[in-house]
Protein backbone atom coordinates (compact mmCIF):
# COMPACT_ATOMS: atom_id res chain seq x y z
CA UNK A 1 137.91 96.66 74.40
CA UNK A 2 138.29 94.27 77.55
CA UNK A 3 141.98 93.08 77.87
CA UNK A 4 143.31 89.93 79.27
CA UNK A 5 144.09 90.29 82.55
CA UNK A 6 147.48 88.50 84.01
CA UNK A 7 147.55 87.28 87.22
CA UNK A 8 148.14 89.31 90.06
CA UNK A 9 151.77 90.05 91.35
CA UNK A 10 150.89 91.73 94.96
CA UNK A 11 149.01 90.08 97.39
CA UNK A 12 147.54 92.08 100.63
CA UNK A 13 146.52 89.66 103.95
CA UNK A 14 144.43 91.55 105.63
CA UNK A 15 144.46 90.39 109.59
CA UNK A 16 140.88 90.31 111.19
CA UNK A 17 141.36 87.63 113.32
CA UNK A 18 141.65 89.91 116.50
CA UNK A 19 138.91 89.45 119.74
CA UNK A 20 138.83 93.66 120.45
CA UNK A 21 138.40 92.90 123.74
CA UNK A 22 139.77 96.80 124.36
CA UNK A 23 137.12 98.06 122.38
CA UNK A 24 134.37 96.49 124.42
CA UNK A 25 132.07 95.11 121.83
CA UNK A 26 130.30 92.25 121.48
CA UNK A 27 131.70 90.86 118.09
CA UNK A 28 135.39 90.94 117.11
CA UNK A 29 136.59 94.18 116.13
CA UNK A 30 137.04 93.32 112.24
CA UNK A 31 133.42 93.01 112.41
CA UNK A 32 132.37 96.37 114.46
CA UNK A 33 131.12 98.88 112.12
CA UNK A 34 132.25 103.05 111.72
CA UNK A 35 128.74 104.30 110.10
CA UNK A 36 126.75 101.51 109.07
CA UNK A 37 130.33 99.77 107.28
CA UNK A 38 132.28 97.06 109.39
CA UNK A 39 136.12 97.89 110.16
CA UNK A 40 136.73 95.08 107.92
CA UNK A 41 134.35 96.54 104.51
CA UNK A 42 136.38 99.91 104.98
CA UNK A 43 140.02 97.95 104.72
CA UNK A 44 139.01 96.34 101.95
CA UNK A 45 137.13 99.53 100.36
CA UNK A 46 141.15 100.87 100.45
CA UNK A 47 142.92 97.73 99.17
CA UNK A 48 140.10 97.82 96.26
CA UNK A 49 141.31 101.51 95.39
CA UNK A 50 144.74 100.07 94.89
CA UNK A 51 145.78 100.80 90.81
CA UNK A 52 146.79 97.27 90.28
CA UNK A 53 144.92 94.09 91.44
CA UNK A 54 145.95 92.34 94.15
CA UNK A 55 145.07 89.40 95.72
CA UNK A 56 142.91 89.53 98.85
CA UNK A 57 143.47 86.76 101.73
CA UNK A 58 141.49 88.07 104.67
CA UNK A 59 142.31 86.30 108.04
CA UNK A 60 139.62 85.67 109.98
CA UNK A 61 138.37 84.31 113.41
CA UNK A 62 136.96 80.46 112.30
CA UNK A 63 133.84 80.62 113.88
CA UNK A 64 133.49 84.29 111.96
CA UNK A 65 134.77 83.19 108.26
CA UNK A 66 131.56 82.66 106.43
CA UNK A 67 130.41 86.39 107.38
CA UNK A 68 134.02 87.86 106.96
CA UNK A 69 134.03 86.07 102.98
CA UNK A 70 130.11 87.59 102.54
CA UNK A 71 131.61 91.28 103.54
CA UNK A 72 134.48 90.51 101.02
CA UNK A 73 132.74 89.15 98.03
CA UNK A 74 129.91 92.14 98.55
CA UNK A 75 132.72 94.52 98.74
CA UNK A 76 135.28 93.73 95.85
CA UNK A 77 132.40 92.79 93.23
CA UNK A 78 133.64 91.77 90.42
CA UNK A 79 136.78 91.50 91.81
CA UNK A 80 136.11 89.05 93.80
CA UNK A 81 137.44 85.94 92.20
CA UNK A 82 141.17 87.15 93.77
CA UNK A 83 139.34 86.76 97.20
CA UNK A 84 140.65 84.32 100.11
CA UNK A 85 139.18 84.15 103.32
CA UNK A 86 141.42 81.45 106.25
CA UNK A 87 141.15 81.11 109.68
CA UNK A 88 143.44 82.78 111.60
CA UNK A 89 145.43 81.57 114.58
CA UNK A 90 145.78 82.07 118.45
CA UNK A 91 148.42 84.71 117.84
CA UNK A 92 149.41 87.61 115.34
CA UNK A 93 152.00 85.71 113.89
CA UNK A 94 150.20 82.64 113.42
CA UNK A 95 147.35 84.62 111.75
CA UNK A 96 149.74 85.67 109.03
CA UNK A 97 151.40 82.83 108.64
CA UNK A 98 147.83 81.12 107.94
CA UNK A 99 147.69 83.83 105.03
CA UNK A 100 150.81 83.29 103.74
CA UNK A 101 150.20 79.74 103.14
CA UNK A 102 147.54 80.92 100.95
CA UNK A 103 149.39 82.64 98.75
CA UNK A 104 148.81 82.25 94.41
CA UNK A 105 152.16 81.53 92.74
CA UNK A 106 152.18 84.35 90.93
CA UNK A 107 153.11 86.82 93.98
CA UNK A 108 155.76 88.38 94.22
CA UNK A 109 155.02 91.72 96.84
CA UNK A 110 153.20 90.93 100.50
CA UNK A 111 151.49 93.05 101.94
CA UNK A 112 150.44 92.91 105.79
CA UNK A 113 147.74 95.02 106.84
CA UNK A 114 145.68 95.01 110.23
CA UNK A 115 142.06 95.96 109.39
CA UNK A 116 141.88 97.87 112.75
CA UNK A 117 143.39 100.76 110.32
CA UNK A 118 140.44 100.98 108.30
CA UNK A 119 140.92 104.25 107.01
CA UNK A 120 144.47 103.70 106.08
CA UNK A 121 144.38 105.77 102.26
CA UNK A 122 144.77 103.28 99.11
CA UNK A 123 147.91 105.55 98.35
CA UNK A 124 149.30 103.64 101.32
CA UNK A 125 149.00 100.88 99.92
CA UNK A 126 150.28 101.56 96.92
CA UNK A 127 153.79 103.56 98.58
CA UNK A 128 154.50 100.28 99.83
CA UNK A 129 154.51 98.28 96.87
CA UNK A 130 156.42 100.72 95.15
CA UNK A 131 159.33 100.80 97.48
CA UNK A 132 159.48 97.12 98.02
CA UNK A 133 160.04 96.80 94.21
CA UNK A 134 162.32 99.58 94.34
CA UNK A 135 164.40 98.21 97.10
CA UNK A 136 164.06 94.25 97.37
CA UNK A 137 163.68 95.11 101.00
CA UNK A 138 161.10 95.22 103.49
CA UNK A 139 159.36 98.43 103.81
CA UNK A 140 157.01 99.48 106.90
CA UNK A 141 155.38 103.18 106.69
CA UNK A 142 155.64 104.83 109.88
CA UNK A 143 154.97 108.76 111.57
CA UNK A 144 157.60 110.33 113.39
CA UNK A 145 157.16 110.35 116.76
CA UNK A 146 155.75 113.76 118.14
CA UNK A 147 155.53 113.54 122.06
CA UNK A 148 158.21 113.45 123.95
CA UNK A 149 158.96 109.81 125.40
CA UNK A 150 160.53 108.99 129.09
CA UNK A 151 161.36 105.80 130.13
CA UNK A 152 161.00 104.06 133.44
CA UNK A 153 161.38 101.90 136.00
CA UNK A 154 159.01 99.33 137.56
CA UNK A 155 157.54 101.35 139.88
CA UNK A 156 156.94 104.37 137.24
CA UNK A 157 160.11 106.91 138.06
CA UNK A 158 161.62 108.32 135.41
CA UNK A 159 165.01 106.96 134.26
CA UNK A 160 165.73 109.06 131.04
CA UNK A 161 164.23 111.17 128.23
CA UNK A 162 164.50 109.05 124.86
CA UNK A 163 165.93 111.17 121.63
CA UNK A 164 162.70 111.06 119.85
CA UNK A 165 164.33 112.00 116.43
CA UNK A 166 165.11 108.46 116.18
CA UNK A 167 161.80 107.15 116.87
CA UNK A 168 158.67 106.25 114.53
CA UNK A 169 155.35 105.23 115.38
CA UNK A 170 154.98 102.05 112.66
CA UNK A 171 151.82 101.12 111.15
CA UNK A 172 150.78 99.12 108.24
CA UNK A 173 150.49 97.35 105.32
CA UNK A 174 154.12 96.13 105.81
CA UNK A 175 155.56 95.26 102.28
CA UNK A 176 157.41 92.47 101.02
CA UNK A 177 159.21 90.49 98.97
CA UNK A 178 157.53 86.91 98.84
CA UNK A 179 160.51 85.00 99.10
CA UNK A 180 161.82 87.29 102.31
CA UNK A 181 158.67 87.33 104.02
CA UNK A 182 158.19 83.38 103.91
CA UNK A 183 161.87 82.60 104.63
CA UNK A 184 161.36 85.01 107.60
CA UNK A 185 158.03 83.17 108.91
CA UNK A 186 159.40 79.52 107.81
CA UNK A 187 162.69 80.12 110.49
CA UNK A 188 160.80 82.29 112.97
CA UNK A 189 161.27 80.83 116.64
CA UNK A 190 159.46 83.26 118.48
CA UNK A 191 156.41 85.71 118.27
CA UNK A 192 157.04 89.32 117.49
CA UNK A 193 154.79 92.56 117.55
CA UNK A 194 154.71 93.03 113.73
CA UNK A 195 155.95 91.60 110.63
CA UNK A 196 158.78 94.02 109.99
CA UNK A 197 160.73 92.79 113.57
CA UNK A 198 160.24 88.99 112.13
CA UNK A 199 161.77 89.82 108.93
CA UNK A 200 164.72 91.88 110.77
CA UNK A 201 165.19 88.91 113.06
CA UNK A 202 165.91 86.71 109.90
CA UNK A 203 168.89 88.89 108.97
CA UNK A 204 166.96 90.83 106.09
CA UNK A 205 166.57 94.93 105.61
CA UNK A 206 163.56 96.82 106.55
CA UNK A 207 163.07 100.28 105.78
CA UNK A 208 160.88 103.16 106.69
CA UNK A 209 158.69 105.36 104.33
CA UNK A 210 156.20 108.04 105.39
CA UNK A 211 152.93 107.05 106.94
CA UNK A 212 149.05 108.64 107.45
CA UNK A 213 147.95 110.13 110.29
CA UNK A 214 144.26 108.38 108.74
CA UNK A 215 146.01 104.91 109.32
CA UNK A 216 145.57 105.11 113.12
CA UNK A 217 144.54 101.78 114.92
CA UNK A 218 141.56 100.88 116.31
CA UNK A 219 141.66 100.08 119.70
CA UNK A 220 139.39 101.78 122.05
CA UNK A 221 135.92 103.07 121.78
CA UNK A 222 137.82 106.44 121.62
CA UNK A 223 139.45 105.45 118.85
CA UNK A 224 136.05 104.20 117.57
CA UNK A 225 134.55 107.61 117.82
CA UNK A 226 137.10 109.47 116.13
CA UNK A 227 137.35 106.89 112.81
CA UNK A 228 133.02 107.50 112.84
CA UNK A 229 133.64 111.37 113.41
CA UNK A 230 136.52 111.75 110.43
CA UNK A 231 133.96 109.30 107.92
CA UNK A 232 131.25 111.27 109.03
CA UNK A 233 132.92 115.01 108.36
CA UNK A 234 134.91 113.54 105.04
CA UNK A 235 133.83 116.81 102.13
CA UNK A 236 132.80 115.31 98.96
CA UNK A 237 134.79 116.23 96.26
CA UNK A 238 134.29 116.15 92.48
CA UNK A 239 136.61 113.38 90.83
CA UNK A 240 137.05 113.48 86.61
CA UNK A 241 138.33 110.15 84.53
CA UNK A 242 138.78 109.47 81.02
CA UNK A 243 138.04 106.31 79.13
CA UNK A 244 139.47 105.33 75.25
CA UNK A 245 137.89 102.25 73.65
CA UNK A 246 138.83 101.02 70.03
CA UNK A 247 137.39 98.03 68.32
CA UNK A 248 137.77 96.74 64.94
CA UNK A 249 134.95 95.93 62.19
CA UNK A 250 133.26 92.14 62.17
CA UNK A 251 131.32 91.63 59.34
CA UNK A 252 129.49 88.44 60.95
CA UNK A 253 128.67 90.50 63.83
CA UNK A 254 125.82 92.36 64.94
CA UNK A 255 126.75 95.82 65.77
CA UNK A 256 125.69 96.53 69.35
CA UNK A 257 126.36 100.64 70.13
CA UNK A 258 125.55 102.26 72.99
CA UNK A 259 123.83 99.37 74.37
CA UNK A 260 121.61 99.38 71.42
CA UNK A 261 121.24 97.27 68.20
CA UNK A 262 122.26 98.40 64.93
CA UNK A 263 120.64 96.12 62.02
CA UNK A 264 122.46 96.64 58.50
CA UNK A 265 125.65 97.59 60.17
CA UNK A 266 128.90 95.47 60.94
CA UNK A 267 129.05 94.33 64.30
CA UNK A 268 132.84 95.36 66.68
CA UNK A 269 135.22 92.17 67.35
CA UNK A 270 135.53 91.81 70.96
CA UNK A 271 135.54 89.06 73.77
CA UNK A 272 132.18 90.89 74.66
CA UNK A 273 129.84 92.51 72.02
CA UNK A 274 132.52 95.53 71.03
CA UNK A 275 130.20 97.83 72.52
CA UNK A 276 132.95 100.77 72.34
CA UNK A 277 131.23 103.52 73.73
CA UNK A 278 129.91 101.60 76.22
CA UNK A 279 133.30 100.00 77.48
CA UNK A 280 134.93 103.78 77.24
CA UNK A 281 132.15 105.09 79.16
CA UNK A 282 132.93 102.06 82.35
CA UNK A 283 136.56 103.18 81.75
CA UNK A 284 136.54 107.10 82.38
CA UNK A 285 134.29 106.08 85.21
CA UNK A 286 136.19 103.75 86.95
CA UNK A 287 139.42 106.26 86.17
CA UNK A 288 137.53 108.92 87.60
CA UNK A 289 136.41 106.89 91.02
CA UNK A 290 140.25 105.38 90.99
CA UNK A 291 138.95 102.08 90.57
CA UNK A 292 141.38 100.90 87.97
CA UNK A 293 139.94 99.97 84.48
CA UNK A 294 137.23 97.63 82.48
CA UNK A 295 140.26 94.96 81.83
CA UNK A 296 141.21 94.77 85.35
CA UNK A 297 137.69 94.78 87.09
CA UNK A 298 135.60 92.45 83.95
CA UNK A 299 138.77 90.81 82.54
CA UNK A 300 138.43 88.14 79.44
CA UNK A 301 140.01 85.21 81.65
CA UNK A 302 135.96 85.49 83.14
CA UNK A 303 133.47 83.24 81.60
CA UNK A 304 130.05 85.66 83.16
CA UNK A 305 131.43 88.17 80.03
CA UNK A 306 132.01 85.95 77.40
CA UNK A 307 129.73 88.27 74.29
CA UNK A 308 127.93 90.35 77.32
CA UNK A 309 126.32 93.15 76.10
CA UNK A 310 127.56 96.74 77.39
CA UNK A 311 124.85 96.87 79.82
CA UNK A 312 126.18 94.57 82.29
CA UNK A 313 129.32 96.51 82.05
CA UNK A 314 127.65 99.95 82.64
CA UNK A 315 125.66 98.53 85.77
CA UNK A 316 128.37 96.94 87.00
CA UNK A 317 130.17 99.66 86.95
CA UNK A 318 127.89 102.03 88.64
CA UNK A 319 127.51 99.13 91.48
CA UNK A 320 131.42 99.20 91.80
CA UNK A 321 131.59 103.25 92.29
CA UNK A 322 128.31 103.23 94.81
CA UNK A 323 129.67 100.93 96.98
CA UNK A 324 132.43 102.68 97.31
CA UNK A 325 130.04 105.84 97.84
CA UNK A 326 130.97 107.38 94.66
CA UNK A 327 127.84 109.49 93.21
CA UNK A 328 127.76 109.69 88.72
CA UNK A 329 127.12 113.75 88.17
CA UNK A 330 127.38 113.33 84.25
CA UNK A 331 129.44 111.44 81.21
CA UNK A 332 130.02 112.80 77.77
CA UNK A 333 131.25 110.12 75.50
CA UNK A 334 131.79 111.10 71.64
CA UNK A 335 132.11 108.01 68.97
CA UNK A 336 135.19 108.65 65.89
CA UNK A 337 134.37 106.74 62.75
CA UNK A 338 132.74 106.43 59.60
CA UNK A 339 129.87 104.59 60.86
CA UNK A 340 127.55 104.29 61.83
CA UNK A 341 125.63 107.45 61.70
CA UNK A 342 124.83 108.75 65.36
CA UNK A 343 122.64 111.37 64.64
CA UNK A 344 119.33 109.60 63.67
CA UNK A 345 119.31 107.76 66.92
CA UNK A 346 121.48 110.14 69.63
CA UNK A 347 118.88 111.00 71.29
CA UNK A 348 117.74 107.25 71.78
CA UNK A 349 121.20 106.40 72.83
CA UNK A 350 121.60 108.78 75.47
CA UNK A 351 118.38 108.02 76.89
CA UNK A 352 119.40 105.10 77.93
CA UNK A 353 122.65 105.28 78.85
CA UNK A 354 120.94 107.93 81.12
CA UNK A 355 118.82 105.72 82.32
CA UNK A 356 121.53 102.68 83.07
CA UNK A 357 123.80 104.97 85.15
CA UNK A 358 121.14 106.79 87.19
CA UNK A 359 123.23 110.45 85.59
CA UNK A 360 122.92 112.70 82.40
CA UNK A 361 125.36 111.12 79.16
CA UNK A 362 125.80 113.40 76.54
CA UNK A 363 126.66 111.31 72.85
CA UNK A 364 128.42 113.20 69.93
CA UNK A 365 129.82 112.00 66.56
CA UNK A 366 132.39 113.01 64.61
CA UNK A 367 134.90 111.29 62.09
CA UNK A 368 138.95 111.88 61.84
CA UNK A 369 138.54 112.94 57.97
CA UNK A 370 140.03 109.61 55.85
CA UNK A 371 143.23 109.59 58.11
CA UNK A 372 144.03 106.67 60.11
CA UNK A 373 142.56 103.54 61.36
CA UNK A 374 138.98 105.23 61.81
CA UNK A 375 139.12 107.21 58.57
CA UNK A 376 140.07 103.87 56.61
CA UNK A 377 136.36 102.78 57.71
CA UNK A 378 138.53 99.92 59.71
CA UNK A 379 136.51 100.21 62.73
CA UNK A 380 135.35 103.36 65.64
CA UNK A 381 137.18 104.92 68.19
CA UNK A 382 135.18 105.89 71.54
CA UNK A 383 136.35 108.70 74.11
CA UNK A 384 134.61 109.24 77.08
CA UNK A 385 134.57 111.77 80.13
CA UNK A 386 133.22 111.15 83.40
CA UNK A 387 132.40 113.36 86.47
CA UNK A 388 131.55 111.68 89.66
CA UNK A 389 131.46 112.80 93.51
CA UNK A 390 132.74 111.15 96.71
């Protein structure tokens, strides 16, 4: 069954308005790719793992905004309706502040994040948020600092050793509350190195959580080499999801099941065609490629789905978990109900489910024995499995 989905509460602006001159390339760094995928694809590849949606504003150079909005829409998919792209600024600061002004109303959490830390893990994202809403403070991962640091004079001789217990090496996103980040920005009189000194400027709290070594910064064409080296050597593991779909009886419906047509039998009520094993089967998928769920990637508020059939869920779907280089090994989905009766045409149905998601589905059949809102013949149940690799 395909929820409404509410607007989103957490924003990310994602900065790719930088030059790289460092790096030595001959396009700004956002737009440098790390195996065949630009810096700024892999950022968004780890805001789009985020559990919740958020909304996307990605800064961009002006001259470089219709390419930076083709990455994003291509990336996000169906997500891509919470996609802004802006031009960014001559510094840092007024970058961000061109985001901010792009905000929805219905944010509440900001997230800064420089796409030069294209590998920074979705769970990074997702840290943040938490302890902003946990705190009502800013929060700014970081690593503790591991070498030991000297300082010194102008000419290079060494003054003092610095107590490095003290000492973190920041990175981003840097979290949030709306109101405290755009107060901050609104009174800011002059430029500072990240988001988290602005806010402290202002008077507010910023705090420190763990960080990722994988969130390194791009900077040089060392740095380069190492983010293609770690993509390149990344194992493939084996991810499992589940997926539940329930969906009353309509009489004046045609029954669409498993992507196929059922004449003689009541149709599902849905905003789509109430094809539940279908919708379970996008569900464990997306669970099992931690892509969030059917509501929150095909939600009803979205005219395109309006009676679609469970096709264009299933292929959307499968374009959602290969672009984020997710492989299907195999789905087993089982229907609960009354009716109708699988068996006659199982073989039919997993056929071409088969065939839709490029991976074996198994279908079974079975019926919870009079008790409960299946067994009253009130409508089917669907549970589904899903396997996948990346």
């Amino acid at each position: 069954m395909v929820e409404p989905v509410e607007a989103p509460s957490v924003a990310v602006i994602v900065v790719a308005a930088g030059s790289g001159t460092r790096l030595g390339a001959t396009v700004p760094k956002a737009f440098v790719e790390i195996a065949g995928r630009s810096v700024l694809e892999r950022s968004l590849r780890s805001v789009l793992g985020m559990s919740e949606p958020a909304q996307v504003i990605v800064v961009a150079p002006g001259e470089w905004m219709t390419t930076a909005e083709s990455i994003a829409r291509a990336t996000l998919g169906a997500a891509s309706t919470y996609v802004t792209v802006v031009a960014g600024g001559d510094t840092r600061q007024q970058s961000v502040s061109a985001g901010l002004a792009a905000l929805s109303d219905s944010i509440e959490v900001v997230l800064v994040h420089d796409s030069a830390r294209s590998l920074t893990p979705s769970a990074q994202f997702e840290a943040v948020v938490a302890s902003v809403r946990a705190t009502g403070a800013g929060v700014i991962p970081g690593l503790a600092v591991a070498d030991t640091i000297k300082q010194v004079d102008w000419v290079g001789a060494v003054e003092r050793t610095v107590d490095r217990s003290a000492l973190v090496a920041v990175q981003t996103p840097q979290g949030f509350p709306r109101t405290v980040l755009v107060e901050a920005y609104a009174s800011a009189q002059t430029d500072h190195t990240d988001d988290a000194a602005l806010v402290a400027a202002s008077g507010h709290a910023v705090t420190v959580i763990d960080g990722d070594p994988l969130a390194f910064k791009i900077t040089t064409p060392w740095d380069l080499a190492r983010a293609e080296s770690l993509v390149a050597s990344a194992p493939r593991m084996s991810r499992t999801g589940i997926g539940i779909d329930v969906h009353a009886f309509d009489e004046a419906a045609p029954l669409w099941l498993g992507t196929l047509e059922w004449p003689g039998e009541p149709g599902l009520a849905g905003h789509s065609d109430g094809d539940a094993l279908a919708h379970a089967v996008c569900d464990a998928l997306l669970s099992a490629a931690g892509l969030g769920d059917i509501g929150g990637r095909f939600g009803t508020d979205d005219p395109r789905y309006v009676d679609a059939r469970g096709t264009v869920f299933l292929e959307a779907t499968r374009a959602l978990l290969e672009a984020e280089g997710f492989t299907i090994g195999n789905v087993a989905v089982q229907l609960i109900g009354n009716r109708p009766k699988l068996a006659p045409r199982r073989a039919e149905v997993e056929a071409r489910l088969t065939d839709i998601l490029g991976a074996p589905v198994s279908v079974s059949a079975t019926t919870s024995d009079a008790l409960g809102f299946t067994g009253r013949g009130e409508g089917v149940t669907a549970v589904a499995t899903a396997l996948v690799w990346g």
